[in-house]
Protein backbone atom coordinates (compact mmCIF):
# COMPACT_ATOMS: atom_id res chain seq x y z
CA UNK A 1 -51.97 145.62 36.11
CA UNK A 2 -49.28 143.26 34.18
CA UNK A 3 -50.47 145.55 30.96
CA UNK A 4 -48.86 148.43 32.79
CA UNK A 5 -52.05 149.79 32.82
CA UNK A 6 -53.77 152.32 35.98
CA UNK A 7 -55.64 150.83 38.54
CA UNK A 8 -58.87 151.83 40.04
CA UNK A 9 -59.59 152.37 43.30
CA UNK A 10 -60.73 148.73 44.47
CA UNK A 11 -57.21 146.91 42.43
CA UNK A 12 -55.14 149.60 44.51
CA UNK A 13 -56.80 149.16 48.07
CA UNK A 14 -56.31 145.32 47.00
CA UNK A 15 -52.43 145.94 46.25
CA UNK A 16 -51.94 147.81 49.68
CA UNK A 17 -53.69 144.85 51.59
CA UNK A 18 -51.66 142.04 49.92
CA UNK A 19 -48.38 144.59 50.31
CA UNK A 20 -48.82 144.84 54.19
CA UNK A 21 -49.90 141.53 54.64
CA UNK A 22 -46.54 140.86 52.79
CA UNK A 23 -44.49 142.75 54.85
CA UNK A 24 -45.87 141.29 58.17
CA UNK A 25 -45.23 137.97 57.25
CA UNK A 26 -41.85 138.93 56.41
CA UNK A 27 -41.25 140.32 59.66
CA UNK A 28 -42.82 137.64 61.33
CA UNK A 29 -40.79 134.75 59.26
CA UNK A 30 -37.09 137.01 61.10
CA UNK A 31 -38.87 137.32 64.72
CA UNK A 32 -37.17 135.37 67.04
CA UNK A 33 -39.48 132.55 68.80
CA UNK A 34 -38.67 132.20 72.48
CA UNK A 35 -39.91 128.23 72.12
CA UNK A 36 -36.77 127.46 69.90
CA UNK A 37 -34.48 128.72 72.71
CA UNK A 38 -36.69 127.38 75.41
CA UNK A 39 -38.36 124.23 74.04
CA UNK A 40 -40.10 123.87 77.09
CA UNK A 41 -41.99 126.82 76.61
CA UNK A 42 -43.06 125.32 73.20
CA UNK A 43 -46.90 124.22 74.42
CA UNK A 44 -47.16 127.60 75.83
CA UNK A 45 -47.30 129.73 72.24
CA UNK A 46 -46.47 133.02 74.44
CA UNK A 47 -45.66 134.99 71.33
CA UNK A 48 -48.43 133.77 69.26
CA UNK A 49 -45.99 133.86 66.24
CA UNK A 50 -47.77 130.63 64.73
CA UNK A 51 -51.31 131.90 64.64
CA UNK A 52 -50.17 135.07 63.19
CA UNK A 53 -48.45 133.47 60.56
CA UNK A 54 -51.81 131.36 60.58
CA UNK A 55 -53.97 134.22 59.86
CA UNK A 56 -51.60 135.67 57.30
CA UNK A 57 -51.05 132.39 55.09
CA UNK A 58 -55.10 132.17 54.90
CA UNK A 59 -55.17 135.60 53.99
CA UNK A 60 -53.46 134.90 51.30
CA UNK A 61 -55.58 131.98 50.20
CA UNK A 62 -58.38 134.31 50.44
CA UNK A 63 -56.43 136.48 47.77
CA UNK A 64 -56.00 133.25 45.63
CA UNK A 65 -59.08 132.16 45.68
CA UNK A 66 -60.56 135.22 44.54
């Protein structure tokens, strides 16, 4: 793709993937964590925000690696 070149199916189902992983991270990284207001609610994880961000950062790898 840096050639400017068309991509085939597999390059452009790739793109999406990385895009909305992309985007969720993003939205993730502006979410507001209830354990930074409430530190005593920090062993708790109630929003899960870390092992979402988790998931997404070894997607990512994945994409890296490949």
């Amino acid at each position: 793709m840096l050639s400017g070149g068309l991509l085939n199916d597999e390059e452009a189902k790739l793109g999406l993937e990385i895009k909305d992983r992309l985007e969720e991270f993003v939205r993730l990284m502006g979410e507001q964590n209830l354990s930074d207001i409430f530190s005593m609610l920090r062993p708790f994880h109630l929003q899960g925000i870390k092992s979402k961000t988790k998931s997404i950062c070894h997607g990512f790898m994945g994409f890296s690696n490949s």
